[in-house]
PDB file of N, CA and C in Angstrom:
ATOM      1  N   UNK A   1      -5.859 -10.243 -15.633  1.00  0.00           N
ATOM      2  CA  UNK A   1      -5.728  -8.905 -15.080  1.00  0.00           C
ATOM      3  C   UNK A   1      -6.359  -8.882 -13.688  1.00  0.00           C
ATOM      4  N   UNK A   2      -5.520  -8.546 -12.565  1.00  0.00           N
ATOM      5  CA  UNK A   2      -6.439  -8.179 -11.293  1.00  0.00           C
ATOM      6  C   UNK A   2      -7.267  -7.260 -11.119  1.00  0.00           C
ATOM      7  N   UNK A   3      -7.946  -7.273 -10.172  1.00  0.00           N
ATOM      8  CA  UNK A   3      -9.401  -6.785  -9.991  1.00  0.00           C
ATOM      9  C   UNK A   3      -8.593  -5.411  -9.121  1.00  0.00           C
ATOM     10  N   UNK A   4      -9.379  -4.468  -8.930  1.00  0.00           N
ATOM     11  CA  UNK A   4      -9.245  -3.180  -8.263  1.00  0.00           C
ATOM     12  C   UNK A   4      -8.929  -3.791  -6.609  1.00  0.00           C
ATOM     13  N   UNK A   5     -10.020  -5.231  -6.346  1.00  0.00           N
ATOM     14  CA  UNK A   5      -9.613  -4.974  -5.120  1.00  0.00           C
ATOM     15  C   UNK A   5      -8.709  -5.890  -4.790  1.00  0.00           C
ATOM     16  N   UNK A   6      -8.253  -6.851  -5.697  1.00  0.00           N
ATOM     17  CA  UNK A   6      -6.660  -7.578  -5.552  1.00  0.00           C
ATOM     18  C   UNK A   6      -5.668  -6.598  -5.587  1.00  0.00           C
ATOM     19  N   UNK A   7      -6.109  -5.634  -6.098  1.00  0.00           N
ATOM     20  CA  UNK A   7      -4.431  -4.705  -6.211  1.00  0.00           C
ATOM     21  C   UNK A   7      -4.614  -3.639  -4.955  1.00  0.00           C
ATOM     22  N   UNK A   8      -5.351  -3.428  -4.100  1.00  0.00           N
ATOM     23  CA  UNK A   8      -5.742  -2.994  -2.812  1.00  0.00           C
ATOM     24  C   UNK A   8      -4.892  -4.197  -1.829  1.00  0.00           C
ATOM     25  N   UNK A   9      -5.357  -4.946  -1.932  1.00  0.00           N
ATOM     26  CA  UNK A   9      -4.908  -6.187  -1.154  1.00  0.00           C
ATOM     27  C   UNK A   9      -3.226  -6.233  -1.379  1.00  0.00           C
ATOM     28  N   UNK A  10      -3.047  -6.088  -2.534  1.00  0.00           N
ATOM     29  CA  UNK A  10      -1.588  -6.626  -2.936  1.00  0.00           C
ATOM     30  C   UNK A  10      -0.836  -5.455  -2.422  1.00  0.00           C
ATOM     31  N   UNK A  11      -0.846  -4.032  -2.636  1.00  0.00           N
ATOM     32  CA  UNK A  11      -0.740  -3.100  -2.245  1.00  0.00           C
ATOM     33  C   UNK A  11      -0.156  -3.107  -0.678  1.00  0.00           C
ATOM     34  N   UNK A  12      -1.416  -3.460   0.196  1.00  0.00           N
ATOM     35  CA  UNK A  12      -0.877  -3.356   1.945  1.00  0.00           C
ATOM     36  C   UNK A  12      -0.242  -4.897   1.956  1.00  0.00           C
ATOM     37  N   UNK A  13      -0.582  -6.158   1.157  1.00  0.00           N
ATOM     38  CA  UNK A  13       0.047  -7.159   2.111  1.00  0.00           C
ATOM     39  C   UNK A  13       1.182  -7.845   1.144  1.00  0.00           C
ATOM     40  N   UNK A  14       1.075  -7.401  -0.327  1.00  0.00           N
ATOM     41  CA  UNK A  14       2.297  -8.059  -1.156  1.00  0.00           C
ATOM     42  C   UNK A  14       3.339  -6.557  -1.202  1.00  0.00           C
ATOM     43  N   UNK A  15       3.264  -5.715  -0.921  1.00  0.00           N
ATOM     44  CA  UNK A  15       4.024  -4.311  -0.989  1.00  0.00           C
ATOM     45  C   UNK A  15       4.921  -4.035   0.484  1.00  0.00           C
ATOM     46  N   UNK A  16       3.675  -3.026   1.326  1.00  0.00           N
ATOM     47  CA  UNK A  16       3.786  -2.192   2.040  1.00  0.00           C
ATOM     48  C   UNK A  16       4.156  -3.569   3.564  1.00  0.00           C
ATOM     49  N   UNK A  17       3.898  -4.768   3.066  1.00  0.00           N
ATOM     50  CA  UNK A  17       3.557  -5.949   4.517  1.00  0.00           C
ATOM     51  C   UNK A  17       5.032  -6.656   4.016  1.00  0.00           C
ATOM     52  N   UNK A  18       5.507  -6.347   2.839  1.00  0.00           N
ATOM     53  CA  UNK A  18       6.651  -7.476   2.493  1.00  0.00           C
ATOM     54  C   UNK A  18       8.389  -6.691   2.896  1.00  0.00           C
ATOM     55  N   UNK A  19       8.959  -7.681   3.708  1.00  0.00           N
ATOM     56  CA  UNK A  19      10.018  -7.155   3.933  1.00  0.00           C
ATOM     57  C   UNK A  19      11.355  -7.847   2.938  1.00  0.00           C
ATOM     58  N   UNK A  20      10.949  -9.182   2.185  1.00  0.00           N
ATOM     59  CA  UNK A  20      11.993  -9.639   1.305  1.00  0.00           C
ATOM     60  C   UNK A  20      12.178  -8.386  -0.081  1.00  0.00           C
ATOM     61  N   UNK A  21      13.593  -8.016  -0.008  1.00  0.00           N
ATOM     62  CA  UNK A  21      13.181  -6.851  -1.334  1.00  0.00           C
ATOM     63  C   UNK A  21      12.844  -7.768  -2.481  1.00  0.00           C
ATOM     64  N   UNK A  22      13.489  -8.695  -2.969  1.00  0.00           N
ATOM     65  CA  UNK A  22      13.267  -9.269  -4.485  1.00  0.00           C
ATOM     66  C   UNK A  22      11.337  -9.598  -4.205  1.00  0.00           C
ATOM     67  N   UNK A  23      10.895 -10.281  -3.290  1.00  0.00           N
ATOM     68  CA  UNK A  23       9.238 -10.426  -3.270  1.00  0.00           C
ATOM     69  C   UNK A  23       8.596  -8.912  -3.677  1.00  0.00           C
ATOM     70  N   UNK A  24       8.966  -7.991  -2.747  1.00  0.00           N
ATOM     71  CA  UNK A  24       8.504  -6.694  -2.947  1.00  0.00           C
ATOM     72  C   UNK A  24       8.673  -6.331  -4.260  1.00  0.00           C
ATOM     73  N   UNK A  25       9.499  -6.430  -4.542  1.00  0.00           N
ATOM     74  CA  UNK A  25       9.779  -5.860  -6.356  1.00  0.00           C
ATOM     75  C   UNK A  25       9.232  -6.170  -6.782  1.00  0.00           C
ATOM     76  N   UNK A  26       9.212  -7.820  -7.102  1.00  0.00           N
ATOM     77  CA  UNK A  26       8.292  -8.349  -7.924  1.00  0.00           C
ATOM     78  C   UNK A  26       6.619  -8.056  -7.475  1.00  0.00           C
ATOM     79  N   UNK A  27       6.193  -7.993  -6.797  1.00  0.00           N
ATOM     80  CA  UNK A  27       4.700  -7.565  -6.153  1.00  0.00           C
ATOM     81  C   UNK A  27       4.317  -5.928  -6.713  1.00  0.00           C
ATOM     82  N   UNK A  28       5.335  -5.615  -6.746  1.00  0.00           N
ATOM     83  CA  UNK A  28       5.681  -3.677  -7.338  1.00  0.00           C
ATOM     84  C   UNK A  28       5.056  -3.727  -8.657  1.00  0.00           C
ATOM     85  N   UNK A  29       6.011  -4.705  -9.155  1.00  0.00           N
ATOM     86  CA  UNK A  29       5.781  -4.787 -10.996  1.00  0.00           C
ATOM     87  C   UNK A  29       4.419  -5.177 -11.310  1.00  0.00           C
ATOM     88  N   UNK A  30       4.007  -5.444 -10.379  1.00  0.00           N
ATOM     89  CA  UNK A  30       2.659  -6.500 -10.490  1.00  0.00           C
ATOM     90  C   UNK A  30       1.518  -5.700 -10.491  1.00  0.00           C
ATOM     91  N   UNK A  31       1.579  -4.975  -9.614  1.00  0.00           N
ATOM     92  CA  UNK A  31       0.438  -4.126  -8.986  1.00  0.00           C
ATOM     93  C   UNK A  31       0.961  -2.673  -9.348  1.00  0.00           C
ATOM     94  N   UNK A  32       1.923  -2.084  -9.830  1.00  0.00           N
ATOM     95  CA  UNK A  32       1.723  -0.714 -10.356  1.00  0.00           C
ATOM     96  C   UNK A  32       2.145  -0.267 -11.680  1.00  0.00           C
ATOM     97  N   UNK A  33       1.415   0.879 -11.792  1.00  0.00           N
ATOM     98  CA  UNK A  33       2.030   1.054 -13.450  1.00  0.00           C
ATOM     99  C   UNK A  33       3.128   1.603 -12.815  1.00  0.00           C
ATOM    100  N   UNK A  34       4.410   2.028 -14.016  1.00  0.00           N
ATOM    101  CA  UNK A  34       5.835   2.216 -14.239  1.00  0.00           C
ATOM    102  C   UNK A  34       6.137   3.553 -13.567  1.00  0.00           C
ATOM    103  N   UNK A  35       4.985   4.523 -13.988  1.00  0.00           N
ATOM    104  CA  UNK A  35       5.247   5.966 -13.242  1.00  0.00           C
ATOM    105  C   UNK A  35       3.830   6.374 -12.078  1.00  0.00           C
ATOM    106  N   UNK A  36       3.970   5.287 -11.385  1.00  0.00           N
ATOM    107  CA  UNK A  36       2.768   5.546 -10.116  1.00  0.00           C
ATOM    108  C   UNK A  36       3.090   6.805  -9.603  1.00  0.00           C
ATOM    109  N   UNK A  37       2.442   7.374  -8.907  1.00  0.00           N
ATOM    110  CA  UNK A  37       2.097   8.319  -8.112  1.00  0.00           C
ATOM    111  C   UNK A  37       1.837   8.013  -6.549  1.00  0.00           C
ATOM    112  N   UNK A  38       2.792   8.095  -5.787  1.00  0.00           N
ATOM    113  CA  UNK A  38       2.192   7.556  -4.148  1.00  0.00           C
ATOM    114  C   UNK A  38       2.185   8.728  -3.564  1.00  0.00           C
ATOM    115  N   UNK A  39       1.480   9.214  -2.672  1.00  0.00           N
ATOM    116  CA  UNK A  39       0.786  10.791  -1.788  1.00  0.00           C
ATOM    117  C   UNK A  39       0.613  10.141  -0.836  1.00  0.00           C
ATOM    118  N   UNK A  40       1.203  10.530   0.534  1.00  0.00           N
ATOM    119  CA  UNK A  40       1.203  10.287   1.945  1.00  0.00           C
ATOM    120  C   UNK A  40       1.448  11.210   2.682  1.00  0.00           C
ATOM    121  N   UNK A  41       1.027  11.686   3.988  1.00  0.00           N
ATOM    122  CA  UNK A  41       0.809  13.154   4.308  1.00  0.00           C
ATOM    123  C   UNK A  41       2.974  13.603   4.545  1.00  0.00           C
ATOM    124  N   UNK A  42       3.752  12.875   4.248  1.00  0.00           N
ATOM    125  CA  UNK A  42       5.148  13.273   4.284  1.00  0.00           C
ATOM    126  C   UNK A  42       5.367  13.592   2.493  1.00  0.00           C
ATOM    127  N   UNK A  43       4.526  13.310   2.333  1.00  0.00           N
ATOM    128  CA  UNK A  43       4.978  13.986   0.493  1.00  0.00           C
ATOM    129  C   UNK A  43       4.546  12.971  -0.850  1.00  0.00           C
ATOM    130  N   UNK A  44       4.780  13.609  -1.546  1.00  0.00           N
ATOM    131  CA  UNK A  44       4.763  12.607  -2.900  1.00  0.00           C
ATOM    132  C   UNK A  44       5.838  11.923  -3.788  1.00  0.00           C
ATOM    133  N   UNK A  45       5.927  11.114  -3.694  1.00  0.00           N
ATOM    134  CA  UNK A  45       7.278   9.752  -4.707  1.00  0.00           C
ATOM    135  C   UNK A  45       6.183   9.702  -6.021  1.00  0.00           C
ATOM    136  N   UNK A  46       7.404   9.252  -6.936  1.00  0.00           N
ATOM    137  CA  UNK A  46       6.895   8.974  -8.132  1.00  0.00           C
ATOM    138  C   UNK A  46       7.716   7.724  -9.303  1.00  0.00           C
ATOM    139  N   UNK A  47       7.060   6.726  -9.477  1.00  0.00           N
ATOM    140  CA  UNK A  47       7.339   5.404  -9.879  1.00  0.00           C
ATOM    141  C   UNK A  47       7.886   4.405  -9.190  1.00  0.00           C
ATOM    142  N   UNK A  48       7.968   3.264 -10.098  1.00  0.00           N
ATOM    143  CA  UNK A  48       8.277   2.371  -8.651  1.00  0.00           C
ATOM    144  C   UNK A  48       8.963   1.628  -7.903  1.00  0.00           C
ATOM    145  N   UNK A  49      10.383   2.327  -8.256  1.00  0.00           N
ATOM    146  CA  UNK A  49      11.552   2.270  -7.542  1.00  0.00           C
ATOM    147  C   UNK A  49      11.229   3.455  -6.548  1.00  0.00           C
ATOM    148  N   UNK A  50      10.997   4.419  -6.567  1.00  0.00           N
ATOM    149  CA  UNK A  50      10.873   5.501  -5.344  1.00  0.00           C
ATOM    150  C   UNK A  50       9.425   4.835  -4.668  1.00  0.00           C
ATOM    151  N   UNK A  51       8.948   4.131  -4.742  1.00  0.00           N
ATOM    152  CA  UNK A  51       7.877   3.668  -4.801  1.00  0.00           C
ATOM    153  C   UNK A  51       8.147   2.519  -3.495  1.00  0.00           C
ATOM    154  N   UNK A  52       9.154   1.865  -3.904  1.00  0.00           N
ATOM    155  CA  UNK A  52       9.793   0.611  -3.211  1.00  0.00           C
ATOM    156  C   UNK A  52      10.821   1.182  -2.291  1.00  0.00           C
ATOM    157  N   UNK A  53      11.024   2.171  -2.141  1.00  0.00           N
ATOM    158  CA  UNK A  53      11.984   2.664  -1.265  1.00  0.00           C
ATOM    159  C   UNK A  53      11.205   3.220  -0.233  1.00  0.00           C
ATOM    160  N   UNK A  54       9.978   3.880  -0.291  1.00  0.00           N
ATOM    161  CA  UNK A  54       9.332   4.346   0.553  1.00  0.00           C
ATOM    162  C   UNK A  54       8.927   3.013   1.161  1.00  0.00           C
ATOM    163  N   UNK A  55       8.401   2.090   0.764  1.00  0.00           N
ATOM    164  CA  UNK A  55       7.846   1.004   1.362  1.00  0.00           C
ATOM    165  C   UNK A  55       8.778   0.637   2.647  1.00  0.00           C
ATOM    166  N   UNK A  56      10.152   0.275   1.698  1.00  0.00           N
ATOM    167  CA  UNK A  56      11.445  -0.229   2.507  1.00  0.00           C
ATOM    168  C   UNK A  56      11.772   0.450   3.876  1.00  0.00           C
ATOM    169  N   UNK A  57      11.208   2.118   3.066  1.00  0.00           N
ATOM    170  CA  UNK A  57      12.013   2.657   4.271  1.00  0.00           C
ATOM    171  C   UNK A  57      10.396   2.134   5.812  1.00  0.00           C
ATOM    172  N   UNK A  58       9.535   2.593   5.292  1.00  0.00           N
ATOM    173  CA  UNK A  58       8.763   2.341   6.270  1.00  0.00           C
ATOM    174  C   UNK A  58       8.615   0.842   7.188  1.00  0.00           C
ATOM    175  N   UNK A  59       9.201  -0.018   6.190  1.00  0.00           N
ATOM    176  CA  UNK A  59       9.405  -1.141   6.702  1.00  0.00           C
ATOM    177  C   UNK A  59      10.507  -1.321   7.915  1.00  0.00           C
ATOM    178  N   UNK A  60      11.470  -0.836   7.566  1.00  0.00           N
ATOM    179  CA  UNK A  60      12.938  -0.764   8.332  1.00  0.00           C
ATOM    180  C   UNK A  60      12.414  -0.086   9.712  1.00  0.00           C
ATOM    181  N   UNK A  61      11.535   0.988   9.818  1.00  0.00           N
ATOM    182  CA  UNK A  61      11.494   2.274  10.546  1.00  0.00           C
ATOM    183  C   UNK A  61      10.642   1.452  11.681  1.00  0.00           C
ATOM    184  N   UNK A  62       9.946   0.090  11.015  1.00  0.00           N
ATOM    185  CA  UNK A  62       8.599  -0.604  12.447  1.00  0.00           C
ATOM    186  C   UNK A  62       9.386  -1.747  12.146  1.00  0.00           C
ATOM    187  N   UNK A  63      10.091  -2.791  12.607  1.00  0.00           N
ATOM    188  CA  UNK A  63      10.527  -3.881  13.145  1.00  0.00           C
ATOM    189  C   UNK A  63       9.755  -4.732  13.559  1.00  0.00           C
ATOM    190  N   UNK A  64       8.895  -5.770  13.405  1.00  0.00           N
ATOM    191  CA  UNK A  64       7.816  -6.730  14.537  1.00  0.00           C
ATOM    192  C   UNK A  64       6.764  -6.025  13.706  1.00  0.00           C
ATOM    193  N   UNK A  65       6.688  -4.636  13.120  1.00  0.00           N
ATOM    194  CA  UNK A  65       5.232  -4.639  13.217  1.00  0.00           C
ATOM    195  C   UNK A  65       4.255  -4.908  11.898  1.00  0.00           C
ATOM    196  N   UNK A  66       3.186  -5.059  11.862  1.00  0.00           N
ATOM    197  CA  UNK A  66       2.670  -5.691  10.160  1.00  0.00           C
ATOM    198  C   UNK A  66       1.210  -5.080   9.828  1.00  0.00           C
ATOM    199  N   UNK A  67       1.026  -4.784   8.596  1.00  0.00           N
ATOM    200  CA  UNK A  67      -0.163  -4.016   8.425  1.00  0.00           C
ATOM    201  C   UNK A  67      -1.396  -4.966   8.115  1.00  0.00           C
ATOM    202  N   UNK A  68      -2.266  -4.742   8.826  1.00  0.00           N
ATOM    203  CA  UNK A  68      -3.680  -5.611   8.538  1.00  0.00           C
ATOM    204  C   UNK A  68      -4.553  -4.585   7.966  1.00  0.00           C
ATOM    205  N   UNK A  69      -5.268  -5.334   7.198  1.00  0.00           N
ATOM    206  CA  UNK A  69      -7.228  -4.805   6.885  1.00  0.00           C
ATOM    207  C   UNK A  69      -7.768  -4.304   7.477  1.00  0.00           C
ATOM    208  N   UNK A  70      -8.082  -3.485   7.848  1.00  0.00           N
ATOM    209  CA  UNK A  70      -9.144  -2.829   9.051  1.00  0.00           C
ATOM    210  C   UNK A  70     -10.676  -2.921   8.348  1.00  0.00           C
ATOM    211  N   UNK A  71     -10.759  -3.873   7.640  1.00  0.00           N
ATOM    212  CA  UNK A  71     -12.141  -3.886   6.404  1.00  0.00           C
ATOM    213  C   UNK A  71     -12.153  -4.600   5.128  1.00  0.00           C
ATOM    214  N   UNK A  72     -13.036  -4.174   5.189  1.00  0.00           N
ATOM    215  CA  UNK A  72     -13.120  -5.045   3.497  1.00  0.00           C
ATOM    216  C   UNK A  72     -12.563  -3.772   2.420  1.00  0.00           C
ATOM    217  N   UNK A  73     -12.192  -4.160   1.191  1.00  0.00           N
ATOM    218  CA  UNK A  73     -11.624  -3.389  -0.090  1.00  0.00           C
ATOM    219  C   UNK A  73     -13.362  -2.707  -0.376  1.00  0.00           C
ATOM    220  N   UNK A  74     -13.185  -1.227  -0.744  1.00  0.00           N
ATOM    221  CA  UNK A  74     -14.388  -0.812  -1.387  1.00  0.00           C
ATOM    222  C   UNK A  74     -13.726  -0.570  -2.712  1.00  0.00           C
ATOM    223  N   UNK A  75     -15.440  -0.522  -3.506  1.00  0.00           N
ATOM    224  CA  UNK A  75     -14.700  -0.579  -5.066  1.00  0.00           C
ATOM    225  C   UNK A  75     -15.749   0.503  -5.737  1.00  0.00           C
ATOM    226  N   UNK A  76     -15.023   1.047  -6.610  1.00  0.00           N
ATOM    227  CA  UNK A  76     -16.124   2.128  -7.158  1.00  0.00           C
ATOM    228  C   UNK A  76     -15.741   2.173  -8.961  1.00  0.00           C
ATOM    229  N   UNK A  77     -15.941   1.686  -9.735  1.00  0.00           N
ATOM    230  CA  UNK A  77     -15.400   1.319 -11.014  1.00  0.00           C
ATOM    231  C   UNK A  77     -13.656   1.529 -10.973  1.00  0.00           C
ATOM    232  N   UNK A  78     -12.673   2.460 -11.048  1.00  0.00           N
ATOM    233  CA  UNK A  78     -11.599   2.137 -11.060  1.00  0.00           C
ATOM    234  C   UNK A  78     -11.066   2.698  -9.778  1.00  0.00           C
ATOM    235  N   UNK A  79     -12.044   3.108  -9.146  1.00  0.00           N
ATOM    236  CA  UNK A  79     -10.934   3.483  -7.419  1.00  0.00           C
ATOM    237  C   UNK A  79     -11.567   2.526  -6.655  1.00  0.00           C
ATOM    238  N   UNK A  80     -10.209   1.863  -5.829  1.00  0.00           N
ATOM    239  CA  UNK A  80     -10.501   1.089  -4.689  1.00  0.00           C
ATOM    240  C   UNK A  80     -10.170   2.000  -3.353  1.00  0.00           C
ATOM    241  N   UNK A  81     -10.420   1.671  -2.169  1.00  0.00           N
ATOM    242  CA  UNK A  81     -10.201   2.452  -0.720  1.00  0.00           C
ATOM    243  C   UNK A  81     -10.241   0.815   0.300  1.00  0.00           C
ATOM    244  N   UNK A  82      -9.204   0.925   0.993  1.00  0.00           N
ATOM    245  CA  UNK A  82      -9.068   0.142   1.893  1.00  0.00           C
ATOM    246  C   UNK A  82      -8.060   0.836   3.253  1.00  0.00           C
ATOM    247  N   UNK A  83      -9.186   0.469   4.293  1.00  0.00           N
ATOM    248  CA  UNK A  83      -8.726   1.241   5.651  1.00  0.00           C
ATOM    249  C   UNK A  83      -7.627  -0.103   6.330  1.00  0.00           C
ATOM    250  N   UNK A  84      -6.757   0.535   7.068  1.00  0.00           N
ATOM    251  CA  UNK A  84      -5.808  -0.915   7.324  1.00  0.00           C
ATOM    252  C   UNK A  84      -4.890  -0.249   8.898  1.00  0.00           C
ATOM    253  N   UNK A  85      -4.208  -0.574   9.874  1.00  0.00           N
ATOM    254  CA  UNK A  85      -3.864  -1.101  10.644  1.00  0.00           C
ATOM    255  C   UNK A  85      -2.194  -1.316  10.489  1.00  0.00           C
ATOM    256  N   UNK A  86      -1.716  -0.607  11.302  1.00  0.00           N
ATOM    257  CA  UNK A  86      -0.514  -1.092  11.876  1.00  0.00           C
ATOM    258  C   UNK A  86       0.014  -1.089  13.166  1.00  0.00           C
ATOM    259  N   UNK A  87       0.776  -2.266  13.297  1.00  0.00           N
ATOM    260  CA  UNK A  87       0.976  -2.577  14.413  1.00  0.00           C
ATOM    261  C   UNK A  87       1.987  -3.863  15.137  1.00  0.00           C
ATOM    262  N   UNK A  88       2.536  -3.744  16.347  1.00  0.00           N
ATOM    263  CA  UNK A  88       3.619  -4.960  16.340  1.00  0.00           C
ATOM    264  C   UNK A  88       2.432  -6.162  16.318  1.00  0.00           C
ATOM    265  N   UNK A  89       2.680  -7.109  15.530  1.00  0.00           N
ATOM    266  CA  UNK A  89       2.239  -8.620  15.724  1.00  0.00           C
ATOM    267  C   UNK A  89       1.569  -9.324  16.592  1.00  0.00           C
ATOM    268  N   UNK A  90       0.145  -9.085  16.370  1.00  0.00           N
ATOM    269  CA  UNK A  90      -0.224  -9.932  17.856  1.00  0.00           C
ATOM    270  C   UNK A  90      -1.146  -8.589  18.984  1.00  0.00           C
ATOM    271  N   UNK A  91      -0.476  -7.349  18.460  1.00  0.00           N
ATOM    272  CA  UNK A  91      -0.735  -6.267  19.242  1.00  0.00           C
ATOM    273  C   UNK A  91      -1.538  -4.909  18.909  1.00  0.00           C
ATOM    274  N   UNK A  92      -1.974  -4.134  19.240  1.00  0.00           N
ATOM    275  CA  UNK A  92      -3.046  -3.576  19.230  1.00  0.00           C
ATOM    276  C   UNK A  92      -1.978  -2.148  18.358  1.00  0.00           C
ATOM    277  N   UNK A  93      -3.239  -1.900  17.041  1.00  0.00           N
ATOM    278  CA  UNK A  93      -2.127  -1.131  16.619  1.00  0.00           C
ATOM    279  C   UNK A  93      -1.875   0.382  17.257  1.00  0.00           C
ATOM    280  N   UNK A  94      -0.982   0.667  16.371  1.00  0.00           N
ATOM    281  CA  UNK A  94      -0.363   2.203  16.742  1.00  0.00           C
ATOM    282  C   UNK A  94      -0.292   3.607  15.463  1.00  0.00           C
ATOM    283  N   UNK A  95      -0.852   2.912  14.409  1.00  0.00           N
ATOM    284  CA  UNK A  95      -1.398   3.965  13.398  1.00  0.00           C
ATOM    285  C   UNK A  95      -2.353   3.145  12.900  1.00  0.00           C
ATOM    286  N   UNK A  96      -3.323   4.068  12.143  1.00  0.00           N
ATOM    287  CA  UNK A  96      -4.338   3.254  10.994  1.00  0.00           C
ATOM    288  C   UNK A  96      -4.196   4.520  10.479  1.00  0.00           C
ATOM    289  N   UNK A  97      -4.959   3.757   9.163  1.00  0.00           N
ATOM    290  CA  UNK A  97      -5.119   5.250   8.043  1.00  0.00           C
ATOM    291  C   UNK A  97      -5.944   4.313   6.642  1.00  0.00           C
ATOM    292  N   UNK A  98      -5.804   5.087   5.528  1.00  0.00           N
ATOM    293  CA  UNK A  98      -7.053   4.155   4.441  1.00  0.00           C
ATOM    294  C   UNK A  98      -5.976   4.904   3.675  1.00  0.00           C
ATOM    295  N   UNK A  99      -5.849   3.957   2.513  1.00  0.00           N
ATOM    296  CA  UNK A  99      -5.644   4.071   1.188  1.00  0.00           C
ATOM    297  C   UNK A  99      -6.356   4.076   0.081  1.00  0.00           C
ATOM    298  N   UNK A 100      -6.425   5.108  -0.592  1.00  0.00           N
ATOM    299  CA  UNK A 100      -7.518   5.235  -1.847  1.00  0.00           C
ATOM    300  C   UNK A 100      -6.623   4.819  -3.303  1.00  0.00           C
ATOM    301  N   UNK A 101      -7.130   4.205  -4.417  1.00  0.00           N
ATOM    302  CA  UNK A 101      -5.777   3.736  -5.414  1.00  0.00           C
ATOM    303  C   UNK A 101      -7.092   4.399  -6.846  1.00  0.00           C
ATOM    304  N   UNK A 102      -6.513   4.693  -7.576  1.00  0.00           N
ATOM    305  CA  UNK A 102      -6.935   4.877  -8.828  1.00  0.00           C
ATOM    306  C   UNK A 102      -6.347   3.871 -10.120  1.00  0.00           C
ATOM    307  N   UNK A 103      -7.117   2.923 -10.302  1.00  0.00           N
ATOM    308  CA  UNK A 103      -6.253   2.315 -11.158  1.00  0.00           C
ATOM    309  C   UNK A 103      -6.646   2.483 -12.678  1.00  0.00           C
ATOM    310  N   UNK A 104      -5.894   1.953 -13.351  1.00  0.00           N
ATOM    311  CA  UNK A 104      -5.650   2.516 -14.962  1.00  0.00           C
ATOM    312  C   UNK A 104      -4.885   1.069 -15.836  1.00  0.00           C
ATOM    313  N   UNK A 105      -5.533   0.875 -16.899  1.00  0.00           N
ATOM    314  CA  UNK A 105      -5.387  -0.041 -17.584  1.00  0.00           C
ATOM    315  C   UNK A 105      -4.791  -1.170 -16.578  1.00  0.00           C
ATOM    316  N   UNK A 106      -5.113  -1.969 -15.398  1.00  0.00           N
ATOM    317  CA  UNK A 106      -4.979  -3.062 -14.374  1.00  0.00           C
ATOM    318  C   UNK A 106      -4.343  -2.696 -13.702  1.00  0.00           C
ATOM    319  N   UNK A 107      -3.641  -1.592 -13.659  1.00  0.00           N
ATOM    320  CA  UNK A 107      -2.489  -1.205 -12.381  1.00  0.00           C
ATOM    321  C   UNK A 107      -2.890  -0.125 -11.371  1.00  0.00           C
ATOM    322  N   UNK A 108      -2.530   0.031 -10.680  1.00  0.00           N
ATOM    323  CA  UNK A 108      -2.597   1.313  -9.637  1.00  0.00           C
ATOM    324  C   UNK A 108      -1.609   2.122 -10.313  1.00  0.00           C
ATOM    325  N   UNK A 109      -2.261   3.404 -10.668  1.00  0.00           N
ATOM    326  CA  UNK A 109      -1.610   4.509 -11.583  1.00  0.00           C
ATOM    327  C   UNK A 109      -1.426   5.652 -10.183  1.00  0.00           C
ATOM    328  N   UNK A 110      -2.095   6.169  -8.938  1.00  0.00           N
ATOM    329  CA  UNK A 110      -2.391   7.022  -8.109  1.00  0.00           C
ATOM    330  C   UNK A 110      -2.508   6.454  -7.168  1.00  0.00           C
ATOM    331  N   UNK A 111      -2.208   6.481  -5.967  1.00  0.00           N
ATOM    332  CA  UNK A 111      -2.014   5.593  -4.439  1.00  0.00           C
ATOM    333  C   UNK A 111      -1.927   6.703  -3.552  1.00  0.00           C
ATOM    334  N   UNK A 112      -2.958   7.178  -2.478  1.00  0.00           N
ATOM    335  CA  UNK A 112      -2.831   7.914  -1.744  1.00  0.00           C
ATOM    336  C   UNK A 112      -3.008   7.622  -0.214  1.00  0.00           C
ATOM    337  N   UNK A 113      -2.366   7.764   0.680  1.00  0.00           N
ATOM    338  CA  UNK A 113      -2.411   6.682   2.224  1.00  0.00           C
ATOM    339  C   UNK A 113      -2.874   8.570   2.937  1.00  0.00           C
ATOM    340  N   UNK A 114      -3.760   8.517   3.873  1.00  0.00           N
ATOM    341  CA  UNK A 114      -4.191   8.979   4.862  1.00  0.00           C
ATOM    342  C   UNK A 114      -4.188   8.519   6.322  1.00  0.00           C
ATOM    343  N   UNK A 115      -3.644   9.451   7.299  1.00  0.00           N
ATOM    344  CA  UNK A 115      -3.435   8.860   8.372  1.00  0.00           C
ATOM    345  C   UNK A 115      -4.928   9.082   8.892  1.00  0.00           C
ATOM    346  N   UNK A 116      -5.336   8.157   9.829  1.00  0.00           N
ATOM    347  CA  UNK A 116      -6.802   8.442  10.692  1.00  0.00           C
ATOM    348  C   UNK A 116      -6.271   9.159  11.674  1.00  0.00           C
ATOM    349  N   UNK A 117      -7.010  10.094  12.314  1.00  0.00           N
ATOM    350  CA  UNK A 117      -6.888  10.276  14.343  1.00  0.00           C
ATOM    351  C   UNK A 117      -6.620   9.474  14.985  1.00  0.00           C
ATOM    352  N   UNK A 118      -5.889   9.639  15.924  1.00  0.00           N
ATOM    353  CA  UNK A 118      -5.745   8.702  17.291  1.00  0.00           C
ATOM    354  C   UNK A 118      -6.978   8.506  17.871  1.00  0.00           C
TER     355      UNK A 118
END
């Protein structure tokens, strides 16, 4: 079973960082339960086909660009928070924001992304 902060990790760089769909899927199944909950200040999806579509779409929408760590994973018994970075490759990013995850029997059950200030 992964740890709160492997599924943080897996989350921005096996999910939200992967542009192959079959990798993404499989990384989906891995890291969320069946009826996740994702909250991002454009709204809330729910499980994880709507789940993988939001990813996709955000993927499609930045071309070149890839999400990094802005930190280490914090861990608090079942919520993790990891602040992270996007940006074209190589280049200084153009959003950050932190993700908080609630996880539940090994999966991320609740996933919520916050944008930071400019």
């Amino acid at each position: 079973m992964a740890t709160v902060a492997e599924l943080m990790e897996a989350n921005l760089l096996r999910v939200f960082n992967e542009r192959d769909d079959e990798r993404r899927a499989k990384a989906i199944a891995e890291t969320y339960a069946p009826d996740v909950e994702f909250a991002d200040p454009e709204g809330t999806v729910t499980g994880r086909e709507s789940l993988n579509a939001k990813a996709k779409g955000l993927l499609d929408q930045s071309p070149g660009f890839a999400f990094t760590p802005a930190g280490p994973v914090l861990v608090n018994h079942d919520l993790g928070h990891l602040a992270w970075a996007l940006g074209p490759d190589g280049g200084p990013p153009v959003v950050r924001g932190i993700d908080v995850a609630l996880v539940e029997d090994g999966l991320i059950k609740k996933l919520y992304t916050m944008l930071l200030p400019a």
